[in-house]
Protein backbone atom coordinates (compact mmCIF):
# COMPACT_ATOMS: atom_id res chain seq x y z
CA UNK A 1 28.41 -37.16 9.51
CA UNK A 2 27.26 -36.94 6.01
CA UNK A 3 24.12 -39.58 5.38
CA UNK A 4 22.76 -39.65 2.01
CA UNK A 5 19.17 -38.92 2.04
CA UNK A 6 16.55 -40.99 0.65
CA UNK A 7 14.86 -40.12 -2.64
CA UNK A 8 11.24 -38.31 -2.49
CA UNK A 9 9.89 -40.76 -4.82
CA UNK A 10 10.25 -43.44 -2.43
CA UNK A 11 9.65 -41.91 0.73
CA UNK A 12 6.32 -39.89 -0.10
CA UNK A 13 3.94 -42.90 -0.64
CA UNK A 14 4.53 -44.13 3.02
CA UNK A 15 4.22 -40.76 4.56
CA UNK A 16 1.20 -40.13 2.26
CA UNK A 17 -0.89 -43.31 3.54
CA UNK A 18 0.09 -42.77 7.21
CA UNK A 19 -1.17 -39.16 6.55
CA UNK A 20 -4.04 -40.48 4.85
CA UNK A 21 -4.75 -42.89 8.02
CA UNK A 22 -4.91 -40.11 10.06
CA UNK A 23 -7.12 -38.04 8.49
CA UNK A 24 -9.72 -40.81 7.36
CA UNK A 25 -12.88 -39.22 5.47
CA UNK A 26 -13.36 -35.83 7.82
CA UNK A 27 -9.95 -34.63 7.93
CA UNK A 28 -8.57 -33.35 11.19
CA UNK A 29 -12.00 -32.41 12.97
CA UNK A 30 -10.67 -30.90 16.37
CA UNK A 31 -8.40 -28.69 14.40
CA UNK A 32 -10.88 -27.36 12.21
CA UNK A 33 -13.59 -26.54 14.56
CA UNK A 34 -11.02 -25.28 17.08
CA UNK A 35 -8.30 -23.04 15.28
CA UNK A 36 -9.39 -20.28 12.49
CA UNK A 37 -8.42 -20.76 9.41
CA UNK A 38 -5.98 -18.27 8.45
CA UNK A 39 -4.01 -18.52 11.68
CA UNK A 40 -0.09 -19.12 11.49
CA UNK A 41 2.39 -20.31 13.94
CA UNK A 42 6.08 -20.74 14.71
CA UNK A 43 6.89 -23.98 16.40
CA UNK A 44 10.15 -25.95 17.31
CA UNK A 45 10.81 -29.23 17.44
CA UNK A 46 12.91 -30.12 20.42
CA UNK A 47 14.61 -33.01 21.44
CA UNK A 48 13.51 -34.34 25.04
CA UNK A 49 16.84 -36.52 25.75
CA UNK A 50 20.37 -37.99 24.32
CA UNK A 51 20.30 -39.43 21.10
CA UNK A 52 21.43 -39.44 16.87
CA UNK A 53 18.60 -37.78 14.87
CA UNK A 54 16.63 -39.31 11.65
CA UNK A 55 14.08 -38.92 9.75
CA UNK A 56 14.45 -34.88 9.22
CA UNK A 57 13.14 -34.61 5.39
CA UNK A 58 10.47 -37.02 5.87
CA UNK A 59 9.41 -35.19 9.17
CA UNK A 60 9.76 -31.91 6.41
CA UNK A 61 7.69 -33.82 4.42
CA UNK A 62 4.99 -35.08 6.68
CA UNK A 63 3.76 -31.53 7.07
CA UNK A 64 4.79 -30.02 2.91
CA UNK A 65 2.42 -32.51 1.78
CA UNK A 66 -0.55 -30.71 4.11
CA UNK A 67 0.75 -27.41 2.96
CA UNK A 68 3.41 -26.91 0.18
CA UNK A 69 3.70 -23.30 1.70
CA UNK A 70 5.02 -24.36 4.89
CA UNK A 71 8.75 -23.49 6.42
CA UNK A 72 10.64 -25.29 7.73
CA UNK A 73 14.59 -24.80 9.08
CA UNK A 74 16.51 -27.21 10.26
CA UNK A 75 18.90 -26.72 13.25
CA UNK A 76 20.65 -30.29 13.18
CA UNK A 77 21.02 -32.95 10.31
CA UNK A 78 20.12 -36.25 10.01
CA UNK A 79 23.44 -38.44 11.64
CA UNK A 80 24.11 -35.40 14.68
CA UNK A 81 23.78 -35.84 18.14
CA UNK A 82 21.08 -34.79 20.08
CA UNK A 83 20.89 -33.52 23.74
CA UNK A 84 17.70 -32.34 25.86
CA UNK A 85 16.06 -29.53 24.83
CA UNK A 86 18.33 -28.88 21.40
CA UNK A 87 16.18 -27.60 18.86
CA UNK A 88 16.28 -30.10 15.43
CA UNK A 89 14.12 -27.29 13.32
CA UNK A 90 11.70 -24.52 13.18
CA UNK A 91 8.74 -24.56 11.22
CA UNK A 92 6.41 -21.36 10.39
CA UNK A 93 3.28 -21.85 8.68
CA UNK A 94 -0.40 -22.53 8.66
CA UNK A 95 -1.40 -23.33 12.01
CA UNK A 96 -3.90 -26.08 10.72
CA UNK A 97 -0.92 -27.63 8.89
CA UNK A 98 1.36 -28.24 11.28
CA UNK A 99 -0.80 -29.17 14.21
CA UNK A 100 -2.89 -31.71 11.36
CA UNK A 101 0.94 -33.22 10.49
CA UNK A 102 2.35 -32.61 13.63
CA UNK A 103 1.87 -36.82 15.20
CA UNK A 104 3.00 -38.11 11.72
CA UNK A 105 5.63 -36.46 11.71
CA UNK A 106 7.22 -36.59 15.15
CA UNK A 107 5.74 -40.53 14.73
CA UNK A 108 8.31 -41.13 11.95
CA UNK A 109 11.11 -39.24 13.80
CA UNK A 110 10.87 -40.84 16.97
CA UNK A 111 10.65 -44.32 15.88
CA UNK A 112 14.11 -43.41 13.21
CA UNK A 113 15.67 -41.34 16.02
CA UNK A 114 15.47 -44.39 18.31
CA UNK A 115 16.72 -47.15 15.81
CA UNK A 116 19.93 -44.39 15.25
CA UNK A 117 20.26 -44.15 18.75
CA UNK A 118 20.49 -47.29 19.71
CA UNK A 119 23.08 -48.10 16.81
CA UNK A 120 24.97 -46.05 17.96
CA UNK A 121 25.37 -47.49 21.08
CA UNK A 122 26.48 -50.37 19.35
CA UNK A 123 28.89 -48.75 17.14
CA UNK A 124 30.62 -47.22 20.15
CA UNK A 125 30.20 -50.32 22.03
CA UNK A 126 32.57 -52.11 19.54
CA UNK A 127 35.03 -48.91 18.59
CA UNK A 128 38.43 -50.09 17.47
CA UNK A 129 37.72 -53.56 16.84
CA UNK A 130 37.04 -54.16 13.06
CA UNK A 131 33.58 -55.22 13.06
CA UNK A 132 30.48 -53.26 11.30
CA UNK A 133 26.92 -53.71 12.64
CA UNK A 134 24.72 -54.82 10.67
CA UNK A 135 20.76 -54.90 10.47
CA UNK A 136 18.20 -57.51 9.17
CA UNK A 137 14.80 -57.99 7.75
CA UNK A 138 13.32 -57.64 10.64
CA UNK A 139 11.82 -54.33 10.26
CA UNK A 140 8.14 -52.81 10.02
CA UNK A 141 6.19 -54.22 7.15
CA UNK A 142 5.79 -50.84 4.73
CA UNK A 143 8.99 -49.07 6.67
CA UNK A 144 11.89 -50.95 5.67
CA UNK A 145 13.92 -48.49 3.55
CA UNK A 146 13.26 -45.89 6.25
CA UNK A 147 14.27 -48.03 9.05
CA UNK A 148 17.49 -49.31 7.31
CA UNK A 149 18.47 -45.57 6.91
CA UNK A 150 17.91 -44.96 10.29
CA UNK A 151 20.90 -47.61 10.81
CA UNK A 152 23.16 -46.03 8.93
CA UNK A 153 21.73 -42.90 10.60
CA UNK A 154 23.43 -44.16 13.85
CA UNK A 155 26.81 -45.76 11.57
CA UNK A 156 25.53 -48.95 11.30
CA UNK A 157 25.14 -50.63 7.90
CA UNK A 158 22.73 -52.70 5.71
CA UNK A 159 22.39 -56.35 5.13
CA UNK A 160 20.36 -57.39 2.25
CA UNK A 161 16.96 -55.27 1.64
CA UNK A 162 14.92 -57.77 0.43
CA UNK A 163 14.94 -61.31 -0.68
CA UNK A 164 15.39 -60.36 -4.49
CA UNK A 165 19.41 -58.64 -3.76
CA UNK A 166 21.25 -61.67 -2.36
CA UNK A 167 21.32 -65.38 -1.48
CA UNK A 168 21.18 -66.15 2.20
CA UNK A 169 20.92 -69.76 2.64
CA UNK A 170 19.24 -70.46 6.00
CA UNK A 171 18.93 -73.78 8.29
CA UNK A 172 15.54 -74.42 7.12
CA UNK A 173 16.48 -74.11 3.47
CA UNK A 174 19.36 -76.37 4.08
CA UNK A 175 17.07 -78.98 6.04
CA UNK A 176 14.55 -78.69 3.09
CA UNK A 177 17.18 -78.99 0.45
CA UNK A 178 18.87 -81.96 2.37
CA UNK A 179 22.82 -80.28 3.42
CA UNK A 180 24.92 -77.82 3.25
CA UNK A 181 26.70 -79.20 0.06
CA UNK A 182 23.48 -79.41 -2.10
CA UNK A 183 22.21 -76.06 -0.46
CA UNK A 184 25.43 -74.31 -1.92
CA UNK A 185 26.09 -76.36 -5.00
CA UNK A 186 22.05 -75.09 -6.27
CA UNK A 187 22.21 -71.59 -5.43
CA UNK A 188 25.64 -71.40 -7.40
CA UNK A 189 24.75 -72.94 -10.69
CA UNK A 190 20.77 -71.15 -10.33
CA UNK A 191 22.14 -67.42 -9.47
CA UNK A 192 23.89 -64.86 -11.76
CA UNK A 193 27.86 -64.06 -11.34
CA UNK A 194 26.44 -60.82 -9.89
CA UNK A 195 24.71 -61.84 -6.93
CA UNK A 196 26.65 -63.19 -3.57
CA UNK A 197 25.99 -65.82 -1.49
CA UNK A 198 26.29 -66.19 1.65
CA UNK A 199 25.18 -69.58 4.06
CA UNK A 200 23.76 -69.64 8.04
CA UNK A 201 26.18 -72.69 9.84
CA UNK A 202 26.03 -73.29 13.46
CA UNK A 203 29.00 -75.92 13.90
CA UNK A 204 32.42 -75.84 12.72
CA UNK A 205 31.59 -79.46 10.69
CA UNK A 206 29.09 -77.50 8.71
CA UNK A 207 31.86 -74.78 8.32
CA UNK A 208 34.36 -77.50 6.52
CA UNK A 209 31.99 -78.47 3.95
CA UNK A 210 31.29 -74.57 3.23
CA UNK A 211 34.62 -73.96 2.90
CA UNK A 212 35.81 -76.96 0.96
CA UNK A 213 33.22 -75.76 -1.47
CA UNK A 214 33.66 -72.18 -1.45
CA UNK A 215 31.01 -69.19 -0.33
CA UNK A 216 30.85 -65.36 -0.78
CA UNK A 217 29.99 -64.75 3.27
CA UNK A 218 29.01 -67.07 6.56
CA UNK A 219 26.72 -66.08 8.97
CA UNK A 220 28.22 -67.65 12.44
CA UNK A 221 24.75 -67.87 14.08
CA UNK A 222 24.33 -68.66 18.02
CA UNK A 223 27.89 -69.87 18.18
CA UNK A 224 29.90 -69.13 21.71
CA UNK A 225 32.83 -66.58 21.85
CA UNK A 226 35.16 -69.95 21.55
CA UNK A 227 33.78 -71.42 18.57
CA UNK A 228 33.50 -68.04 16.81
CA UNK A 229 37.38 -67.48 17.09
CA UNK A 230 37.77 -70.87 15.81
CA UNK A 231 35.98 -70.11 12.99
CA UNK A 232 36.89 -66.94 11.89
CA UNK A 233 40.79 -68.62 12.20
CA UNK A 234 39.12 -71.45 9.66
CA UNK A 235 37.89 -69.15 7.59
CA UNK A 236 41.04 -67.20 7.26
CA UNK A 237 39.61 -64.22 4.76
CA UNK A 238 38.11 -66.72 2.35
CA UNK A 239 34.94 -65.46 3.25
CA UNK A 240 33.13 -62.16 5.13
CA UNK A 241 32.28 -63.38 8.89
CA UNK A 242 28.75 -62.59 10.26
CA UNK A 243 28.05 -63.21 13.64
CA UNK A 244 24.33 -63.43 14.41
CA UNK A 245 22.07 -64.45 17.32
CA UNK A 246 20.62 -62.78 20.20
CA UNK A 247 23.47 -60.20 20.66
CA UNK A 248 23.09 -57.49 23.15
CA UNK A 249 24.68 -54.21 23.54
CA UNK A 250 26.30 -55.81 26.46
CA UNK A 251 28.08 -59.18 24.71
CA UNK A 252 28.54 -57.26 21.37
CA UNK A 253 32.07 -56.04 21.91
CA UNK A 254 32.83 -59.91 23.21
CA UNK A 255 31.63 -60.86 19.95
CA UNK A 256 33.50 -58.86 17.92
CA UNK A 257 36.85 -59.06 19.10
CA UNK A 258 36.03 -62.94 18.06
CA UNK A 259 37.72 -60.90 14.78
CA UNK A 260 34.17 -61.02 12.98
CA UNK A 261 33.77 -58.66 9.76
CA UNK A 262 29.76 -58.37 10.62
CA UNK A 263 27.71 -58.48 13.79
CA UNK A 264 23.95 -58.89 12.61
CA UNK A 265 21.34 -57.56 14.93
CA UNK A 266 17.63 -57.90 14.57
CA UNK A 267 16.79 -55.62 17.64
CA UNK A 268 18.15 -52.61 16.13
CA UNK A 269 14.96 -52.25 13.96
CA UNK A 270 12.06 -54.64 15.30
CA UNK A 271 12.30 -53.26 19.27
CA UNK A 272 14.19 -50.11 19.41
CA UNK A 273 12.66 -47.51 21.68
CA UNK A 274 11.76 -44.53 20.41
CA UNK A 275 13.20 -41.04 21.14
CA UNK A 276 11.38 -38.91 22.46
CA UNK A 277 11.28 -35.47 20.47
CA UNK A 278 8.08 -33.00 21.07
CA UNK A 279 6.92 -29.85 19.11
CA UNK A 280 6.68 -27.00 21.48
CA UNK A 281 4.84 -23.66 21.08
CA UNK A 282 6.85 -20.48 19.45
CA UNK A 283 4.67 -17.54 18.92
C-alpha cells in the first residue's frame, strides 16, 4: 500500500513540543550522567505483535531533530503489516540521541500503529460490501492530522478535518435553529458553491424534509439495521449515506450491508489501543 506521507512542515512542530516536554530545562539528565558522550549505537525497532504500521517519518523525525547525523533504515513502510518480532527500521547513531528520542518516538508510533490497526480490522470486517470507514473529530487535541493519517494508514478514510472544510448540520444546531428545513435552507444560501453539506437525521420523517429539499450527504445516526435499509432505499443515490453511532467491529459489517456509502466511527481515533513496538539493543 502506497500512503502519502505528511509534509515536514506540518508534522515537526508537534514532534518538536512533545520533544521539548520531555526534555524540560535540564535535558535528558540520566542519559547524560550515565552514557559518554561520544558513544554510538545500533538499535532496532521491533514490532511486539500483529498489526499495520504508522508513523515511520515522524518516528525518523523524533530522533533527526536530536541529531541531524543520525541513521536511520527502514525495513517496512508506513500501510504494511506487522508481525512479532519484524524489524520496522534500524537506526545507528549517537547513543545520547536515540536513547533521549527513543519514548517520543515509539510514543507517536504506538499510538498511530494502533489507530491503523484497528482500522483495519474494520476494513476487513466489511470487505466486499461497498462501504468506506470513516473517522471523526474525535481525535487528540494537537494530533489530529497525524491521527487521521493513521486511518488511512489502516485503509480507512477522512471525514471533515476541521470545522472550517464542510457543513455538518448536527441535532443541536437543528434544535437551535428550529428544523431541519430552516437548518438546510441557511447553510445553503450562507456557504460557497464549493463547500458540501451534509445533515445528522435520526427518523425517516426528518429524512423526507431533507430530501424534498435537497442535501450533499446524510449522516444516518443511531438508526437500527431496518430503518437504515429504509433509508438508504429513500435516498436512492441523491445523496452519500453515513451511518454513525456507537458501531463496533462486531455490528459494522451488519451496518454496512444496510448498502451505506460511509460508516463513521469515533473509536478509531479517541480509544484505540496502542501497538506495542519496543527498541531493542544492536551492538
Amino acid at each position: 500500500m502506497t500512503i502519502s506521507t505528511l509534509p515536514r512542515i506540518l508534522i515537526e512542530p508537534i514532534i518538536r513540543n512533545a520533544l521539548l516536554e520531555d526534555l524540560g530545562l535540564a535535558g535528558d539528565i540520566t542519559t547524560n550522567s550515565v552514557v559518554d558522550e561520544n558513544q554510538h549505537s545500533k538499535v532496532a525497532m521491533i514490532s511486539r505483535e500483529n498489526g499495520i504500521l504508522s508513523g515511520a517519518e515522524i518516528a525518523a523525525l523524533s530522533f533527526i531533530l536530536i541529531d541531524p547525523t543520525i541513521k536511520i533504515k527502514f525495513l517496512k513502510n508506513d500501510g504494511d503489516s506487522l508481525s512479532p518480532g519484524d524489524k520496522i527500521a534500524i537506526i545507528e547513531g549517537s547513543s545520547h540521541a536515540i536513547l533521549t528520542g527513543e519514548r517520543t518516538a515509539l510514543n507517536f508510533m504506538s499510538h498511530l500503529s494502533g489507530i491503523a490497526s484497528v482500522t483495519h480490522k474494520i476494513v476487513k470486517a466489511i470487505a466486499g460490501t461497498k462501504a468506506h470507514v470513516v473517522c471523526t473529530r474525535k481525535t487528540t487535541p494537537g494530533l489530529r492530522l497525524m491521527e487521521k493519517y493513521a486511518v488511512r494508514c489502516g485503509g480507512g478514510m477522512n471525514h471533515r478535518f476541521a470545522l472550517y472544510d464542510a457543513v455538518l448540520i448536527k441535532d443541536n444546531h437543528i434544535a437551535i435553529v428550529g428544523g431541519v428545513r430552516k437548518a438546510l435552507e441557511k447553510a445553503k444560501r450562507k456557504v460557497g458553491h464549493m463547500v458540501k453539506i451534509e445533515i445528522e437525521i435520526d427518523t425517516l420523517e426528518q429524512l423526507k424534509e431533507v430530501l424534498s429539499i435537497g442535501v450533499d450527504a446524510v449522516l444516518l445516526d443511531n438508526m437500527t439495521t431496518a430503518m437504515l435499509k429504509e433509508a438508504v432505499a429513500m435516498i436512492d443515490h441523491q445523496a452519500i449515506t453515513e451511518a454513525s453511532g456507537r458501531i463496533t467491529l462486531d455490528t459494522a459489517r451488519t451496518v454496512a450491508e444496510s448498502g451505506v456509502d460511509l460508516i463513521s466511527v469515533g473509536w478509531i481515533t479517541h480509544s484505540a489501543p496502542i501497538l506495542d513496538i519496543g527498541l531493542d539493543f544492536l551492538a
